[in-house]
C-alpha atoms as a PDB file:
ATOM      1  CA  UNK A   1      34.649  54.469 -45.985  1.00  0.00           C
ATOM      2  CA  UNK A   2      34.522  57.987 -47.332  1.00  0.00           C
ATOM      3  CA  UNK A   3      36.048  57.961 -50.770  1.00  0.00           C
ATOM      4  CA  UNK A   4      36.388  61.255 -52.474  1.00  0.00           C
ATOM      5  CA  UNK A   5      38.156  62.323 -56.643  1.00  0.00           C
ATOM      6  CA  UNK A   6      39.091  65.388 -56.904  1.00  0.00           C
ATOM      7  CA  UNK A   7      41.821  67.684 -58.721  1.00  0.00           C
ATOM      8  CA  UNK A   8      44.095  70.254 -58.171  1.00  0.00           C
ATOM      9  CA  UNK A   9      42.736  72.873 -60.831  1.00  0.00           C
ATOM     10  CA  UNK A  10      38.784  71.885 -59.057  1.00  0.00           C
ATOM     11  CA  UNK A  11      38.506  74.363 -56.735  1.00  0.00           C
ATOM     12  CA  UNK A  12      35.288  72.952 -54.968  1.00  0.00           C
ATOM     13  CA  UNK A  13      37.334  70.072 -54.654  1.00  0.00           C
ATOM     14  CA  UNK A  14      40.234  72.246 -53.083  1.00  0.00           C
ATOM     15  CA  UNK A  15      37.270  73.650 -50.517  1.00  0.00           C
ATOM     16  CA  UNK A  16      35.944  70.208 -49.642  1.00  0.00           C
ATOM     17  CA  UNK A  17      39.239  68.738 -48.466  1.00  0.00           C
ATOM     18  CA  UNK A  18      39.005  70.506 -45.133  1.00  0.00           C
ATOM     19  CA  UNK A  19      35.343  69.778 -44.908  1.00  0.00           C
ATOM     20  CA  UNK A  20      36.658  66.038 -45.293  1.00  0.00           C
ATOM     21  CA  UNK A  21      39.503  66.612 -42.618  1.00  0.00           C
ATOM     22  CA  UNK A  22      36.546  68.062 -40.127  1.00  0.00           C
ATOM     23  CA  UNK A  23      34.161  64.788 -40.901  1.00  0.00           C
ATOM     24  CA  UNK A  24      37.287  62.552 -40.178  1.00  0.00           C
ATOM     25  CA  UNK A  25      38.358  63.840 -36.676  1.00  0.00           C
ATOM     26  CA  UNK A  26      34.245  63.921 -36.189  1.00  0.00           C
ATOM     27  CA  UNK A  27      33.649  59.934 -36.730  1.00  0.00           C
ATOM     28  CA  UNK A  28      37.608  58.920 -35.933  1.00  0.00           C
ATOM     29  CA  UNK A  29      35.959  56.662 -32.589  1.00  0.00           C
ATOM     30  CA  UNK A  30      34.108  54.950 -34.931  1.00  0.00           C
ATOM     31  CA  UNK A  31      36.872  53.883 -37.344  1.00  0.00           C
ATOM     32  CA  UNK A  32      35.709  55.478 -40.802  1.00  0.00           C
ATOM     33  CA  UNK A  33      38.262  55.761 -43.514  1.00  0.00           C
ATOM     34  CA  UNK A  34      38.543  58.721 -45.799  1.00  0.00           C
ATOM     35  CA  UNK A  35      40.243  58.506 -48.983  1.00  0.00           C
ATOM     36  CA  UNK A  36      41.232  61.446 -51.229  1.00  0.00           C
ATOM     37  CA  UNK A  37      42.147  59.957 -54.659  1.00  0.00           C
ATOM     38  CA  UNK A  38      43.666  62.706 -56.990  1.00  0.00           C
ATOM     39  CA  UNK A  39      42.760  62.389 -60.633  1.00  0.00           C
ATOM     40  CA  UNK A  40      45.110  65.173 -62.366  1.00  0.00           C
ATOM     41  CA  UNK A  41      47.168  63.789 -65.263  1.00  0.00           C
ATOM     42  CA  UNK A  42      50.421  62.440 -64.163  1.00  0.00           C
ATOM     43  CA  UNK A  43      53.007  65.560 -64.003  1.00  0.00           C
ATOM     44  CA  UNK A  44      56.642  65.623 -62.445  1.00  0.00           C
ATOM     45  CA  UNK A  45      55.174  67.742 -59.711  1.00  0.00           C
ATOM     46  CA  UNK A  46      51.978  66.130 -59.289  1.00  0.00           C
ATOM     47  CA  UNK A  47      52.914  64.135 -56.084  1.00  0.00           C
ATOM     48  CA  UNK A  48      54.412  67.059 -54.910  1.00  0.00           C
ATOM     49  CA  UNK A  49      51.728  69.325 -55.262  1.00  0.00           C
ATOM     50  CA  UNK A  50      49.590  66.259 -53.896  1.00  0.00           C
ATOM     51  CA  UNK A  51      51.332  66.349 -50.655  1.00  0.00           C
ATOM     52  CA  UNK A  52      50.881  70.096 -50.262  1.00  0.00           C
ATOM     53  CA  UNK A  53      47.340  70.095 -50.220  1.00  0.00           C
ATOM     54  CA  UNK A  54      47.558  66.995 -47.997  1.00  0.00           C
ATOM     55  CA  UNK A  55      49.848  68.879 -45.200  1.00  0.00           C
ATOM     56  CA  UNK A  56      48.158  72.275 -45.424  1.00  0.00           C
ATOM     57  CA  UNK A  57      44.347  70.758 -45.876  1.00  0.00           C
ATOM     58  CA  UNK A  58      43.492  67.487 -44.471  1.00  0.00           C
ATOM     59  CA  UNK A  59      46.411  66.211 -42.953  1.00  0.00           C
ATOM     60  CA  UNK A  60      44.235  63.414 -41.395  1.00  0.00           C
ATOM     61  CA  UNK A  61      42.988  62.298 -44.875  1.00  0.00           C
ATOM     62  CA  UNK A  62      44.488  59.391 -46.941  1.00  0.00           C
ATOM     63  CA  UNK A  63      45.499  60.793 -49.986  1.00  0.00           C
ATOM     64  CA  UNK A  64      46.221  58.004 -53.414  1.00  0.00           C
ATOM     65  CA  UNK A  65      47.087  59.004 -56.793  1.00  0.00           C
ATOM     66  CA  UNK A  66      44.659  57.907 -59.294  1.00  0.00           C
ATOM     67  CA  UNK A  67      43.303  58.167 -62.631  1.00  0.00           C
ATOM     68  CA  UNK A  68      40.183  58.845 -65.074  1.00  0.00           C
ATOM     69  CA  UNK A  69      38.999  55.483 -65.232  1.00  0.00           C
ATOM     70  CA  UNK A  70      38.956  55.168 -61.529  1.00  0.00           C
ATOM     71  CA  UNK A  71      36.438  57.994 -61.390  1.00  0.00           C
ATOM     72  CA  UNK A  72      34.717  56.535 -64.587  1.00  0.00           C
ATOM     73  CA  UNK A  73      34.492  53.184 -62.782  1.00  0.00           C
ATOM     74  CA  UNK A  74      31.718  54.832 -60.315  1.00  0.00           C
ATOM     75  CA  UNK A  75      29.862  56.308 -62.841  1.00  0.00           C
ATOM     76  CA  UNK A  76      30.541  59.733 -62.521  1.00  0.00           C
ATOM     77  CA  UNK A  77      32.144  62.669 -64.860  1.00  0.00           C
ATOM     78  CA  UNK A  78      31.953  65.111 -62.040  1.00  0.00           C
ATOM     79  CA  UNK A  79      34.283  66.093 -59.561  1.00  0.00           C
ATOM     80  CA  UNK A  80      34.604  66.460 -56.878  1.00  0.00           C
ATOM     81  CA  UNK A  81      32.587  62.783 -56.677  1.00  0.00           C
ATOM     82  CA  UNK A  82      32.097  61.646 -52.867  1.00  0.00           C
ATOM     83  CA  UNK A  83      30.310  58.590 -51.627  1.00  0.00           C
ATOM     84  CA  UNK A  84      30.254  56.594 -48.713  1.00  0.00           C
ATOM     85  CA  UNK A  85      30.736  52.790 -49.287  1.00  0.00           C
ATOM     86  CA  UNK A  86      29.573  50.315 -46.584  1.00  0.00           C
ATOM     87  CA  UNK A  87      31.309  47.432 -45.043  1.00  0.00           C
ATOM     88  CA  UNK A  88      30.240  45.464 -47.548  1.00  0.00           C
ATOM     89  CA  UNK A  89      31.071  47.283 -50.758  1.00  0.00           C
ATOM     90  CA  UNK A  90      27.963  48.922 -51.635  1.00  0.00           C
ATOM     91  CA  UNK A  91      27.935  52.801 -52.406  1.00  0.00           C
ATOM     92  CA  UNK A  92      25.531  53.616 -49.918  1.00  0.00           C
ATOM     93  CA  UNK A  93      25.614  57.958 -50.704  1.00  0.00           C
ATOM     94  CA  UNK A  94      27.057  59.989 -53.010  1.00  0.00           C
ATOM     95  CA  UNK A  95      27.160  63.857 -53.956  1.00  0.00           C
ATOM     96  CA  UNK A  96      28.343  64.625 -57.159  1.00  0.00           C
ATOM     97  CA  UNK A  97      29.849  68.814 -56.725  1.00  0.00           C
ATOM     98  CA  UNK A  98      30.255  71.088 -53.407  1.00  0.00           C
ATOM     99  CA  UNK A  99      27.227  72.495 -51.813  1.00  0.00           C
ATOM    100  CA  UNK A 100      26.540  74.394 -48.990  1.00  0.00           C
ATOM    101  CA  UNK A 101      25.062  71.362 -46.840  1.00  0.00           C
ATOM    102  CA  UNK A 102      27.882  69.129 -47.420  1.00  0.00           C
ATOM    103  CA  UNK A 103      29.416  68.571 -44.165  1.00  0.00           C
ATOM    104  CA  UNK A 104      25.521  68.278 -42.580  1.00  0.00           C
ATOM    105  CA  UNK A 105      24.519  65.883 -45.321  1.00  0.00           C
ATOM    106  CA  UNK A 106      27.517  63.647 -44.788  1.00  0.00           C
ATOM    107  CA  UNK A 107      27.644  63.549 -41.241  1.00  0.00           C
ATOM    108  CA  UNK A 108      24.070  62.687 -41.410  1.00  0.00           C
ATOM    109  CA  UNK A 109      24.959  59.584 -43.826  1.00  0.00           C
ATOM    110  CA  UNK A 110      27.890  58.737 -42.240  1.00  0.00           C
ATOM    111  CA  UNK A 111      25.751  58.472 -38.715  1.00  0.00           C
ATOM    112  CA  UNK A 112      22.736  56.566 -40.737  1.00  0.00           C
ATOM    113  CA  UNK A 113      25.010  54.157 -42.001  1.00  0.00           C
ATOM    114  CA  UNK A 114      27.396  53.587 -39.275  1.00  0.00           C
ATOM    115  CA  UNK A 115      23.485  53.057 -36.701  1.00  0.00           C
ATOM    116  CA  UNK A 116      22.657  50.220 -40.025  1.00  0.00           C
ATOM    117  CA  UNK A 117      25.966  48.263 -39.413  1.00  0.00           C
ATOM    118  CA  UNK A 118      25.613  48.252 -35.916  1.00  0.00           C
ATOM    119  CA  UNK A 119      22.027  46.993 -35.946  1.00  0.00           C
ATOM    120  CA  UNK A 120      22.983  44.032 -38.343  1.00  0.00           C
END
């Protein structure tokens, strides 16, 4: 599973949601999960503007409404915060900001990881 925070005023987080959409179709035969858990404070429009980004970005993506502690609870202030948990729970890698390798670095985690389950 890829789970990603971000935020609707982040705008690295904004760019990486179509990075994430990419990485989904990319690994979809091999069954990972992305989830894109929004951390903005709770506003009338918030699932609304939610479900914008979802349709226009990374329709492919499952989005969840979340909350500081959430983020807090992986030990990380940063967003956007993106790891890769394994089938058994463990954080395997995470990237705390945008950079330019992101989509190469994740692919290359996501295929390291997916080659360890498959060996065990």
């Amino acid at each position: 599973m890829v789970l990603t925070f971000w935020a609707g005023w982040c705008s690295p987080c904004i760019e990486e949601l179509p990075y994430l959409q990419k990485l989904k179709a990319q690994f979809r035969k091999q069954n990972v999960e992305f989830l894109a858990v929004n951390i903005d404070q709770d506003s009338s429009t918030r699932r609304d503007m939610v479900a914008s980004f979802r349709y226009q970005s990374a329709p492919l993506l499952t989005f969840a409404l979340g909350d500081l502690e959430m983020r807090k609870a992986f030990g990380s202030a940063e967003i956007p915060y993106t790891c890769i948990i394994d089938q058994n729970g463990q954080i395997r890698y995470e990237r705390k900001g945008l950079s330019a390798d992101f989509s190469v670095a994740m692919a290359h985690q996501l295929e390291w990881i997916i080659g360890m389950n498959e060996t065990q």
